[in-house]
Protein backbone atom coordinates (compact mmCIF):
# COMPACT_ATOMS: atom_id res chain seq x y z
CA UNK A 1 7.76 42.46 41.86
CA UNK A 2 7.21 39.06 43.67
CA UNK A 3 3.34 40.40 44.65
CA UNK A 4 3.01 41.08 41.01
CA UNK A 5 4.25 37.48 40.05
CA UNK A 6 1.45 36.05 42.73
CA UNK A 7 -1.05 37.79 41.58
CA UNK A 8 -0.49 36.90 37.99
CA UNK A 9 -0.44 33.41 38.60
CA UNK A 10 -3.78 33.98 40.57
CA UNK A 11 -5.52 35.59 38.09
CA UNK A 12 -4.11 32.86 35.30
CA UNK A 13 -5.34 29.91 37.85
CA UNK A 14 -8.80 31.98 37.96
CA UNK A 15 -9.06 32.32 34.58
CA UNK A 16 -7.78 28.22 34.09
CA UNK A 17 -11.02 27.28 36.64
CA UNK A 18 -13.68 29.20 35.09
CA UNK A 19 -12.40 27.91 31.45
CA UNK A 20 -12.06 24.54 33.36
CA UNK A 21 -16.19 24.78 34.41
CA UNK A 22 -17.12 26.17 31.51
CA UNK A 23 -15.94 23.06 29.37
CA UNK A 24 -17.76 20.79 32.13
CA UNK A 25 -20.84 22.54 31.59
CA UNK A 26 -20.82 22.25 28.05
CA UNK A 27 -20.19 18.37 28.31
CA UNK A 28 -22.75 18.13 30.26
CA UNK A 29 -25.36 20.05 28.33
CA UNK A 30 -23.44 17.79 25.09
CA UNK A 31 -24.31 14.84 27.04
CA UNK A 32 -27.95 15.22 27.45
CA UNK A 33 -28.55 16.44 24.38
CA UNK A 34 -27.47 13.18 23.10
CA UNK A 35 -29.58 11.50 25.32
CA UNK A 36 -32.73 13.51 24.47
CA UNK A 37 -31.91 12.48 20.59
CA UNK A 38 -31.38 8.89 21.17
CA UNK A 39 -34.92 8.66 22.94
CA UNK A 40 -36.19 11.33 19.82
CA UNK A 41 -34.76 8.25 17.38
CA UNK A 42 -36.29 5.47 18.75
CA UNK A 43 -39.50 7.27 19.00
CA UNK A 44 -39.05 7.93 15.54
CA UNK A 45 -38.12 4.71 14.75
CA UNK A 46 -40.70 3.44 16.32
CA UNK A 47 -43.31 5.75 14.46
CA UNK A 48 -42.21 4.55 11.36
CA UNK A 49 -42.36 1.15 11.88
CA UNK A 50 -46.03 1.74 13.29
CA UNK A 51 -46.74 3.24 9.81
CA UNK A 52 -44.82 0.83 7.97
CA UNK A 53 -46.89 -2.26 9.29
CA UNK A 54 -50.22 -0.26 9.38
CA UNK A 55 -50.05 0.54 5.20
CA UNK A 56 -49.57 -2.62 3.20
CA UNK A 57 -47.64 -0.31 0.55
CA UNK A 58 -45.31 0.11 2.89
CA UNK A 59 -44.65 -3.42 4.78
CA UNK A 60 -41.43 -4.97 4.23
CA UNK A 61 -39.31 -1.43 3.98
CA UNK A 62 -36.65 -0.09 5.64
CA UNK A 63 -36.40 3.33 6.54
């Protein structure tokens, strides 16, 4: 009964690690998706101000 017991808790610690990595790999992939988008919004950001300055029907808005 006690080998049964051990094994249980192994198999519960297993499952606990790869739940454990899969959450770290998910932050991670969280993480640089946010970075790509910042850089994608300043680019944008950046485009639009380009276009905002270049037409005169355009200067002085906010987008």
């Amino acid at each position: 009964m006690e080998a049964l017991r051990s094994k249980a808790k192994r198999l519960v610690a297993r499952g606990w690690l790869a739940a454990r990595r899969r959450v770290d790999g998910l932050r991670e992939e969280a993480d640089r998706i946010q970075a790509e988008l910042a850089v994608a919004e300043l680019e944008w950001q950046e485009a639009v101000g380009d276009q905002g300055a270049a037409h005169p029907r355009l200067r002085g808005r906010r987008n």
